[in-house]
Protein backbone atom coordinates (compact mmCIF):
# COMPACT_ATOMS: atom_id res chain seq x y z
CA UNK A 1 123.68 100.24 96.41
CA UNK A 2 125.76 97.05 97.01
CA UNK A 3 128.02 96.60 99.81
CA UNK A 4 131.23 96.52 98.09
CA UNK A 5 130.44 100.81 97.23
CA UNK A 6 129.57 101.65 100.54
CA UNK A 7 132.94 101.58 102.27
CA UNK A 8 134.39 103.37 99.32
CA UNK A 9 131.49 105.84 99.54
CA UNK A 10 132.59 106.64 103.06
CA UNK A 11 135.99 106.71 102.62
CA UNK A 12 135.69 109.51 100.32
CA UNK A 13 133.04 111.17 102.43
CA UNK A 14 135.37 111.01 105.20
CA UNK A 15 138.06 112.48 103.02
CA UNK A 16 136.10 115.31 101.91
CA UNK A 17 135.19 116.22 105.29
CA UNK A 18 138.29 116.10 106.54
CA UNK A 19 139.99 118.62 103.78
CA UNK A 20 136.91 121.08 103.88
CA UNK A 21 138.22 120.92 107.77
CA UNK A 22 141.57 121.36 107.05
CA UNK A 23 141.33 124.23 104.85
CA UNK A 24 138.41 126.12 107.39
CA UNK A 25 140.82 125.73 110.26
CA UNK A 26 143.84 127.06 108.41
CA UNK A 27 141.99 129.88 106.90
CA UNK A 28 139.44 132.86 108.95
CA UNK A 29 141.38 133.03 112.09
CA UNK A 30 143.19 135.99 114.01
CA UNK A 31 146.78 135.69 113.04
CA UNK A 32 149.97 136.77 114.91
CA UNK A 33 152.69 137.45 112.08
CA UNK A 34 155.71 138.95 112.39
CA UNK A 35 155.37 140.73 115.99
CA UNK A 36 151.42 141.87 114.45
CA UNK A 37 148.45 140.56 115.57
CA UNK A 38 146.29 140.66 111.99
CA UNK A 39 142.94 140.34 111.36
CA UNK A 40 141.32 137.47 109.79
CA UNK A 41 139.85 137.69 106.25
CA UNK A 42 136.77 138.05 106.92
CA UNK A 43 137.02 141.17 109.00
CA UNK A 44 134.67 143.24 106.69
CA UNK A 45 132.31 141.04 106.83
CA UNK A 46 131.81 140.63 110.25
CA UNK A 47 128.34 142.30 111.72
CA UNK A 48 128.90 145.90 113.50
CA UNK A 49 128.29 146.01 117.15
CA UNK A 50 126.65 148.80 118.92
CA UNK A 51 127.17 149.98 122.03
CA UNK A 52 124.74 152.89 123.25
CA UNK A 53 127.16 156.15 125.15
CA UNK A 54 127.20 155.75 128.99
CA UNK A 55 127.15 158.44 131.37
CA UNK A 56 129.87 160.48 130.67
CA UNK A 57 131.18 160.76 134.42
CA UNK A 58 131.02 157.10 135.69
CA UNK A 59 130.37 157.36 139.27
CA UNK A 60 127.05 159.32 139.56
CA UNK A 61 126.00 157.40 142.24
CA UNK A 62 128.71 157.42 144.40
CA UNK A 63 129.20 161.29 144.03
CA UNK A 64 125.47 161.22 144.64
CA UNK A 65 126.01 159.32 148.08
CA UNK A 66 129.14 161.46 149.24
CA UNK A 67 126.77 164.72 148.17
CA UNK A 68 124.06 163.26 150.58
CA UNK A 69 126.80 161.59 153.34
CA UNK A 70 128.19 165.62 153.38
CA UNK A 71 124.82 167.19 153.53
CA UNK A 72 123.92 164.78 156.30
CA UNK A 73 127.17 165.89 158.40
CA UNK A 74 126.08 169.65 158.19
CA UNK A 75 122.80 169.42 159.15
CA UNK A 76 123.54 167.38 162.04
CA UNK A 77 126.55 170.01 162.88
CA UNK A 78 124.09 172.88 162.19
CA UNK A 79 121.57 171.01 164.89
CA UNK A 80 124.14 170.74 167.57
């Protein structure tokens, strides 16, 4: 390769890069349209997340804790 290519070379590289660029950031993105928030394009292709059920009352523990605070207070009350 002479010299006299290689800028050339880059400049086109350069341009290429910078249109592939162009047209991934103005494509693939959330978009707000109208007074909607819409989905991207790719929305069906995107992986499914799983998220295992909880317990279905969310504050075992601390009903757990006032069962025991309660049964703590009677027995002491009972002792007296």
């Amino acid at each position: 390769m002479s010299k006299t290519n290689s800028p050339h070379w880059m400049q086109t590289t350069l341009a290429g890069l910078g249109l592939s660029l162009a047209a991934i950031s103005s494509t693939g993105c959330q978009g707000y349209y109208a007074g909607q928030t819409l989905p991207s394009g790719y929305y069906i292709h995107d992986d499914i997340q799983y998220h295992a059920p909880g317990p279905e009352f969310k504050l075992s523990r601390e009903a757990a804790a006032q069962k025991a605070y309660k049964a703590d207070l009677e027995a002491q009350q009972a002792g007296q």
